[in-house]
C-alpha atoms as a PDB file:
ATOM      1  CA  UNK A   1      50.045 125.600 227.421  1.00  0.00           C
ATOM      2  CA  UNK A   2      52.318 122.821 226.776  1.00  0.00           C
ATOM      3  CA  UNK A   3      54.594 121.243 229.009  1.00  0.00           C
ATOM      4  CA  UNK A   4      58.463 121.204 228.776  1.00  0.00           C
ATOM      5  CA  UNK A   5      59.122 117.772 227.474  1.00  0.00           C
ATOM      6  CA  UNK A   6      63.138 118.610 228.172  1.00  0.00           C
ATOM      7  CA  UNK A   7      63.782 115.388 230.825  1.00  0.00           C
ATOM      8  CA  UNK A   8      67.131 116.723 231.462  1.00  0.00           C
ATOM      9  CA  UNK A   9      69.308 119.809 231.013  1.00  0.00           C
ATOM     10  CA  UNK A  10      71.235 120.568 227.975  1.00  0.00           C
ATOM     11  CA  UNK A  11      74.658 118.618 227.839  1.00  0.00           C
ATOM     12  CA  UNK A  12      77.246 120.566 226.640  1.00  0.00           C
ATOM     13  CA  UNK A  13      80.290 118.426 224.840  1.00  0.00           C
ATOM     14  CA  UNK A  14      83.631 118.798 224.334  1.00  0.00           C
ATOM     15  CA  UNK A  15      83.627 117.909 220.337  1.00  0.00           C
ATOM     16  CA  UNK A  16      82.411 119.751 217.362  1.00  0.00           C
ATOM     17  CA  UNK A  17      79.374 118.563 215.774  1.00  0.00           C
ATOM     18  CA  UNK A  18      79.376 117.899 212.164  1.00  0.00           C
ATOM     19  CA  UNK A  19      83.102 119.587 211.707  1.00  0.00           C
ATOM     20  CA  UNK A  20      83.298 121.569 208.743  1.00  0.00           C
ATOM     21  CA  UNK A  21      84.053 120.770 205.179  1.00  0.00           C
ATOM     22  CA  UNK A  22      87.350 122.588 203.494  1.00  0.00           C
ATOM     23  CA  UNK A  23      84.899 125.208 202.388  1.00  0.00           C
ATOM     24  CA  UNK A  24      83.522 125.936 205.594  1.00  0.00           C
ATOM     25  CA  UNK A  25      86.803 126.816 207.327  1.00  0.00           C
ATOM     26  CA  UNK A  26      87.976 130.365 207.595  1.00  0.00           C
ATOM     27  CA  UNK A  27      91.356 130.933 205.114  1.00  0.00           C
ATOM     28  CA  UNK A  28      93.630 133.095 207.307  1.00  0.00           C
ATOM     29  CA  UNK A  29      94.828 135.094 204.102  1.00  0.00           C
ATOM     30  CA  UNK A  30      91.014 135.752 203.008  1.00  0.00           C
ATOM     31  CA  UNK A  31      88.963 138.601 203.967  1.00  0.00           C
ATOM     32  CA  UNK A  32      85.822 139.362 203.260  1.00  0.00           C
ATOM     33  CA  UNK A  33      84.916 136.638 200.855  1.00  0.00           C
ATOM     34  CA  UNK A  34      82.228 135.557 203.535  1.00  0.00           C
ATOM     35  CA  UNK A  35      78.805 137.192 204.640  1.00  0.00           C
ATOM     36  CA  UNK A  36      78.033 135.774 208.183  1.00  0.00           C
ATOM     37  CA  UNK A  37      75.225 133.900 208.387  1.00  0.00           C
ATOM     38  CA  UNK A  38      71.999 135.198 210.467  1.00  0.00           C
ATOM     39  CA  UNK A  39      70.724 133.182 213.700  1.00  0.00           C
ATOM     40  CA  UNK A  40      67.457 131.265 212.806  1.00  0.00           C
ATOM     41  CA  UNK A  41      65.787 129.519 216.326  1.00  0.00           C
ATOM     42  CA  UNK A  42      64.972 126.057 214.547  1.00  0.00           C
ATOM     43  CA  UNK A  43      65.804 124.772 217.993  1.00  0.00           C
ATOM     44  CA  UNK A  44      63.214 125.970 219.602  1.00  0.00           C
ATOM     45  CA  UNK A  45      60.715 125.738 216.804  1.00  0.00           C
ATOM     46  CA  UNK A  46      61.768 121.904 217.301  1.00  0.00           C
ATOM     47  CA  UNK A  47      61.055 121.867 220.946  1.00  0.00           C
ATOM     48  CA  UNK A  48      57.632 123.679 219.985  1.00  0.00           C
ATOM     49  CA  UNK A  49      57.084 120.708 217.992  1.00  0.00           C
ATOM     50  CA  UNK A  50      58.039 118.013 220.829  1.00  0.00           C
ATOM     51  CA  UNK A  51      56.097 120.318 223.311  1.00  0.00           C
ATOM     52  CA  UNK A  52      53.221 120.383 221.809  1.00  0.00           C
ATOM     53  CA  UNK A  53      53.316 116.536 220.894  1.00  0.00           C
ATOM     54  CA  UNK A  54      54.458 115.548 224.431  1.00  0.00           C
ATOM     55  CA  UNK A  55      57.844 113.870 223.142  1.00  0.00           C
ATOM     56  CA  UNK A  56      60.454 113.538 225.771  1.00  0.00           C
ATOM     57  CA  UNK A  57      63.779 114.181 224.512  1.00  0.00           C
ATOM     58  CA  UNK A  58      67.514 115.418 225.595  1.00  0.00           C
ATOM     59  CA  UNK A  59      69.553 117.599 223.563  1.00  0.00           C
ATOM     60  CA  UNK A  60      73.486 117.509 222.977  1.00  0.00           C
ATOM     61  CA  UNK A  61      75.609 120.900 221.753  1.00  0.00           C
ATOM     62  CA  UNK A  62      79.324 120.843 220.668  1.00  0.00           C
ATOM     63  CA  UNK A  63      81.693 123.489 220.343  1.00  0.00           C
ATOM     64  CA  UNK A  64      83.446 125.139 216.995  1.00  0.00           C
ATOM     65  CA  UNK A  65      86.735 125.930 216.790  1.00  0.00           C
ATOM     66  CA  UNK A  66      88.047 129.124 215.652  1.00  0.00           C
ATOM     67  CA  UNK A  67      88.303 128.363 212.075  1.00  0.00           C
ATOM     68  CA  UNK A  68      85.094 127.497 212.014  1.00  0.00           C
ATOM     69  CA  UNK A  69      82.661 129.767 209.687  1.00  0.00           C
ATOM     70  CA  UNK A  70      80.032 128.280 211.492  1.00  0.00           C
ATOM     71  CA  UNK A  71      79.116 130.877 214.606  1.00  0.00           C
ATOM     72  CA  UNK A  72      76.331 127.893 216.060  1.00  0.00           C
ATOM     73  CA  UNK A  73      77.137 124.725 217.164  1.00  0.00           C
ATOM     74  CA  UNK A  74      75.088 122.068 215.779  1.00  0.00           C
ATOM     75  CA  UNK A  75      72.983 120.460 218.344  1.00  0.00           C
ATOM     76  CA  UNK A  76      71.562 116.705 218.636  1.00  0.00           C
ATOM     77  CA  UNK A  77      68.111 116.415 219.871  1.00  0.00           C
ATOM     78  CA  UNK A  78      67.471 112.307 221.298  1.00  0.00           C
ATOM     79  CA  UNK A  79      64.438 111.572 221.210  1.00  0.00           C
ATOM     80  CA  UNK A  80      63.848 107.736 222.681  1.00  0.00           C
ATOM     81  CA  UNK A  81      60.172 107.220 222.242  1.00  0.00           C
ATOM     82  CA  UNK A  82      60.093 107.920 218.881  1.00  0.00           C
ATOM     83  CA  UNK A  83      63.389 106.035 218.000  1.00  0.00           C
ATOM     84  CA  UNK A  84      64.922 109.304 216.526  1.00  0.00           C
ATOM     85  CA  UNK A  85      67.748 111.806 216.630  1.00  0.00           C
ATOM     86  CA  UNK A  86      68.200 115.078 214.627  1.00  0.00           C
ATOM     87  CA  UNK A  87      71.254 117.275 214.398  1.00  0.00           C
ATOM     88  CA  UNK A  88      70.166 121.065 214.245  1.00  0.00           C
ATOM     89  CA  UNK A  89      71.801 124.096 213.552  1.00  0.00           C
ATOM     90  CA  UNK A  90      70.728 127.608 214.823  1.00  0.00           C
ATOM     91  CA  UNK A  91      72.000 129.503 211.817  1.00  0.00           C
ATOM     92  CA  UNK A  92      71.003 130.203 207.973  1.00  0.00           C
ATOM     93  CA  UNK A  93      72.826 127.655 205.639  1.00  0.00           C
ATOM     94  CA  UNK A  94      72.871 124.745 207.900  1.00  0.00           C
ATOM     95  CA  UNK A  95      70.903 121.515 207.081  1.00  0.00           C
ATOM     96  CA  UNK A  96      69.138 119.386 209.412  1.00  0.00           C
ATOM     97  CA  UNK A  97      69.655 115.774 209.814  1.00  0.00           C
ATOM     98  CA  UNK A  98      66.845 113.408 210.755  1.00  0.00           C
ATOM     99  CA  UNK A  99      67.919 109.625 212.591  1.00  0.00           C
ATOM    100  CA  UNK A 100      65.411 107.226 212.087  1.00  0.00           C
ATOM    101  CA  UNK A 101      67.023 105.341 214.804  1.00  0.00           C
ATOM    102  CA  UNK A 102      68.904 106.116 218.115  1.00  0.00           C
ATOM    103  CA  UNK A 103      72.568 105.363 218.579  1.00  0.00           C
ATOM    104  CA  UNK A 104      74.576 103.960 221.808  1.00  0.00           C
ATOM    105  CA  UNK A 105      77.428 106.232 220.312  1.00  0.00           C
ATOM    106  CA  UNK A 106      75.758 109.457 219.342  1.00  0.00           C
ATOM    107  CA  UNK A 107      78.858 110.386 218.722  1.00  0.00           C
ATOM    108  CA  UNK A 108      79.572 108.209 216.027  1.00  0.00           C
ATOM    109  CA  UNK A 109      77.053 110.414 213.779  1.00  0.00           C
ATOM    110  CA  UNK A 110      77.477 113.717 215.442  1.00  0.00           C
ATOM    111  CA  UNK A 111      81.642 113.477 214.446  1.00  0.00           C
ATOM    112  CA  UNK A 112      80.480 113.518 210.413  1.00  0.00           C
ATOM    113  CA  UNK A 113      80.829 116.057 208.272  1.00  0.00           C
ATOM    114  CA  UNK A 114      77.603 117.476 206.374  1.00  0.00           C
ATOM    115  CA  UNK A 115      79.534 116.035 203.030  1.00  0.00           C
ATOM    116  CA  UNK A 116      79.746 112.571 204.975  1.00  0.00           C
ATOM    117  CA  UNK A 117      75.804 112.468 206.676  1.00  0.00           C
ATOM    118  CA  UNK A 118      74.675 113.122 202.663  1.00  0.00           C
ATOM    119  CA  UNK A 119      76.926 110.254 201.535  1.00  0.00           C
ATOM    120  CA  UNK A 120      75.270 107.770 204.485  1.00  0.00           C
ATOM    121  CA  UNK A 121      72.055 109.053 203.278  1.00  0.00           C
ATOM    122  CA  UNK A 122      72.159 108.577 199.567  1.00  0.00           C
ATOM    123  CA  UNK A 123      73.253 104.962 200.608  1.00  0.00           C
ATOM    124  CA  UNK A 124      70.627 104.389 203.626  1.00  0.00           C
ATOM    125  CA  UNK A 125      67.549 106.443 202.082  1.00  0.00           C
ATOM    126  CA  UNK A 126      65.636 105.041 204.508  1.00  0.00           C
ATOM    127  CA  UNK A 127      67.740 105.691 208.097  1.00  0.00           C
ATOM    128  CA  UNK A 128      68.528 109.446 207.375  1.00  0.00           C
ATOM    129  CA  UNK A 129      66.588 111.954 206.016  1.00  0.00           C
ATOM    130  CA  UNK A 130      68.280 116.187 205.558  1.00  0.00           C
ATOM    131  CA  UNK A 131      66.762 119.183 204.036  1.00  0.00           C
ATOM    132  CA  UNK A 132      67.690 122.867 203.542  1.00  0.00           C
ATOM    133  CA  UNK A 133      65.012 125.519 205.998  1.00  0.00           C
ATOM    134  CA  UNK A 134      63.562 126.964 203.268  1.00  0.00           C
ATOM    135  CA  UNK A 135      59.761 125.890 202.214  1.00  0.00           C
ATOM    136  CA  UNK A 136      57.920 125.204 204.839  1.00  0.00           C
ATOM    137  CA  UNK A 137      60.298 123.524 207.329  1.00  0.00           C
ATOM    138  CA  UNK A 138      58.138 122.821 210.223  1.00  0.00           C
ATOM    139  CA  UNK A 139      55.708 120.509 208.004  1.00  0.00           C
ATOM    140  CA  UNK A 140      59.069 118.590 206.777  1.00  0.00           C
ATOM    141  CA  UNK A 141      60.198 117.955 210.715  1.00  0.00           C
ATOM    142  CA  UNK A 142      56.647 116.851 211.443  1.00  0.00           C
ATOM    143  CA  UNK A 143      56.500 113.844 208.631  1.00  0.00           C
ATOM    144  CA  UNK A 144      60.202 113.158 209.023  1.00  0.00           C
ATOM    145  CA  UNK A 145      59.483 112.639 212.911  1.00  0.00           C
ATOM    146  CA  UNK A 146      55.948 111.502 213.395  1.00  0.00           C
ATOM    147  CA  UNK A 147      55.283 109.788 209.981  1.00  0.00           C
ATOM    148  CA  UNK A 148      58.481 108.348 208.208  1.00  0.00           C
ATOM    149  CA  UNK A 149      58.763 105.489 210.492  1.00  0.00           C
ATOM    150  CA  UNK A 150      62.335 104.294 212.894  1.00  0.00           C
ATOM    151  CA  UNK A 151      64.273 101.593 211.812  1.00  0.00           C
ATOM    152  CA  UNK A 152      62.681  98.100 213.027  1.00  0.00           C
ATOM    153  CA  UNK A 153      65.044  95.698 212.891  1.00  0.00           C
ATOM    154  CA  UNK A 154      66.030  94.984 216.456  1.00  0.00           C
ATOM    155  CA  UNK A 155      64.165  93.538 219.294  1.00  0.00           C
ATOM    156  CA  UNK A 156      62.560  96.127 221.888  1.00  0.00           C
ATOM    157  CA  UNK A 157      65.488  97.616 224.042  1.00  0.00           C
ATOM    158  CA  UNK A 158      64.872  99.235 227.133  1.00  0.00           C
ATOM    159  CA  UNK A 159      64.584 102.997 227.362  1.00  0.00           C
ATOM    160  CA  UNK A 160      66.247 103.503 230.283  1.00  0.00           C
ATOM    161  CA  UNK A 161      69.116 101.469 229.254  1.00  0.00           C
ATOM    162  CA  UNK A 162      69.169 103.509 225.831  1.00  0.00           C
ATOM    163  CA  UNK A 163      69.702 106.348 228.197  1.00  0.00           C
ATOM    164  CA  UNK A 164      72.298 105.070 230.338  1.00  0.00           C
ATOM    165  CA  UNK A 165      74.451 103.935 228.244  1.00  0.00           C
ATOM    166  CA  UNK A 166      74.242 107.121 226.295  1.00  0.00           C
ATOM    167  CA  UNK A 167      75.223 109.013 229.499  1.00  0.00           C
ATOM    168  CA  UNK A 168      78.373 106.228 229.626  1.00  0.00           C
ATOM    169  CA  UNK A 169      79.327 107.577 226.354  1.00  0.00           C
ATOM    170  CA  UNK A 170      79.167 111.078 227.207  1.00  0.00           C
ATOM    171  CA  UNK A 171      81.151 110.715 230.410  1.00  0.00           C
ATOM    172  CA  UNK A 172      83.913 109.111 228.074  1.00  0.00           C
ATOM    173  CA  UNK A 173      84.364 112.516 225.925  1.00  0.00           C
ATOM    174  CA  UNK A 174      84.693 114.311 229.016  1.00  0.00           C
ATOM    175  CA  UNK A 175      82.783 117.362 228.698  1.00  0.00           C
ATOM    176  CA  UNK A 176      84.740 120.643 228.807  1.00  0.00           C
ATOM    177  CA  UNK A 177      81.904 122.895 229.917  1.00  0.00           C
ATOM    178  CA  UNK A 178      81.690 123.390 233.615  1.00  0.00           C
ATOM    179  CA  UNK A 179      77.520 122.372 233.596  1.00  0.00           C
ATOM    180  CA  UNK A 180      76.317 120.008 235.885  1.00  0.00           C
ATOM    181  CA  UNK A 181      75.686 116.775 233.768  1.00  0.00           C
ATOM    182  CA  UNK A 182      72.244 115.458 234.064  1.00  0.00           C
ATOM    183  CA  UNK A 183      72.104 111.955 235.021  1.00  0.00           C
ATOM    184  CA  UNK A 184      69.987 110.590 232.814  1.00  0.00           C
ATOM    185  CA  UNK A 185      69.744 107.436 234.419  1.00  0.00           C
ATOM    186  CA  UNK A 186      67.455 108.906 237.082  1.00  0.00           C
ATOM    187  CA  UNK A 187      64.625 110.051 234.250  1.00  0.00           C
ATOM    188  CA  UNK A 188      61.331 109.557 235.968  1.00  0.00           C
ATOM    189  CA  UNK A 189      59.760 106.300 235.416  1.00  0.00           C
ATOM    190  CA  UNK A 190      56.980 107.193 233.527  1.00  0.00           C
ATOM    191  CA  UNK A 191      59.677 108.171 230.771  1.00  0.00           C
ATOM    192  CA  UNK A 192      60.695 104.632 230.769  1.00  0.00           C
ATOM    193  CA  UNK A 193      57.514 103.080 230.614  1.00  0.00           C
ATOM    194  CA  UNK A 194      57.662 102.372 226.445  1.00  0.00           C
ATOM    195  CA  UNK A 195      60.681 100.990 224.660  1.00  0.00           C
ATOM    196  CA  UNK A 196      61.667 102.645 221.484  1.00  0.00           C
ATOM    197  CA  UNK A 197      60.790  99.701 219.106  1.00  0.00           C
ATOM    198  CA  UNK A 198      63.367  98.609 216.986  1.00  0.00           C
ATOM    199  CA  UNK A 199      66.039 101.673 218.006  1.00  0.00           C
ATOM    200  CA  UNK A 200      68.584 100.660 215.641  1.00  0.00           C
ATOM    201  CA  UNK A 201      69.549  99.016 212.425  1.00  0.00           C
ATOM    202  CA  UNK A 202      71.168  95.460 213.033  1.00  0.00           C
ATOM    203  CA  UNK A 203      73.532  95.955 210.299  1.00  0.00           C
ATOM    204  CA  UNK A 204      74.199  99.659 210.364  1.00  0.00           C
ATOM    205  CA  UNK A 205      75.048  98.615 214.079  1.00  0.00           C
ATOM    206  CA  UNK A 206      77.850  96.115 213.168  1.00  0.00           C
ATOM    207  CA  UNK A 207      79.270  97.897 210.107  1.00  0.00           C
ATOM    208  CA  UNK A 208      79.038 101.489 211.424  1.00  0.00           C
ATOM    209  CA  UNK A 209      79.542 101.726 214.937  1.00  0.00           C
ATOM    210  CA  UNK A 210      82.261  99.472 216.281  1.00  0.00           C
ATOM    211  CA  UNK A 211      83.567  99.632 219.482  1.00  0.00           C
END
């Protein structure tokens, strides 16, 4: 059986992930123009996935608001060995959103709208990939993770640092939820053995993500 390649508890996070467009917010004066969506577990068909490979990852989850259509949060799955991030969503209707490259800020991609992630990808093909759960899913997350490659245009960074300053970033939205917060720096060593080669786009770091 394969082992849980979690390496630290779920953090929860006091933002929504991938707020809604206009169309996905609830009209107060509307009823019933709406079918709610069912639950599908593409989370844990993912974790199958990173289980079965032996990829260590963490995984992020926001919170909607009220207005929100959306009954699921979106969550972000890190995963630093393979120099990737994905943004899934536990219910029919929702896209997932493949990062071929990790992020200091996760929250500077996490904070998009669906309308904005499909506007960064029509313009970098190559750094973010998104498709619809409806032919064969599983075999899409398998070549978007394991054989599209991560962006390679910076020099080896540490894992561990990836991680911590991750965690730095987290601590600075605060977290609402009451959960212990994992301290990532503390993953064991063995996690931290490889670097995730080339774990971010030189450019896309400067233009996109500015402190």
């Amino acid at each position: 059986m394969p082992k849980n390649c979690e390496i630290a508890p779920i953090q929860e996070v006091d933002a929504t992930f991938v707020p809604p467009d206009s169309i996905e917010i609830k009209n107060g004066s509307e009823k019933g123009d709406f079918c709610e969506a069912k639950f599908s577990p593409r989370s844990a068909a993912l974790i199958k996935i990173l289980n079965k490979k032996g990829e260590e990852f963490f995984r992020l989850r926001g919170e909607n608001t009220p207005n929100m259509i959306r009954k699921e949060s979106y969550q972000m799955f890190i995963i630093p060995n393979l120099g990737k991030m994905v943004l899934i969503c536990d219910e029919e209707g929702n896209r997932t959103f493949v990062f071929h490259f990790l992020s200091k800020k996760p929250d500077s991609w996490f904070a998009r709208s669906k309308k904005e992630l499909k506007t960064f990808s029509e313009s970098h093909p190559s750094e973010l990939d998104h498709f619809e759960w409806k032919k064969e899913p599983e075999k899409k997350l398998l070549e978007y993770l394991f054989v599209i490659k991560h962006s390679d245009s910076l020099k080896n960074i540490e894992t561990k640092k990836i991680l911590e300053e991750i965690q730095i970033r987290l601590q600075e939205l605060k977290s609402k939820k009451k959960k212990p917060t994992a301290d990532l720096s503390e993953v064991k060593e063995k996690s931290l053995e490889k670097a995730s080669k080339g774990w971010e786009n030189a450019s896309q770091l400067r233009k996109e993500i500015k402190s």
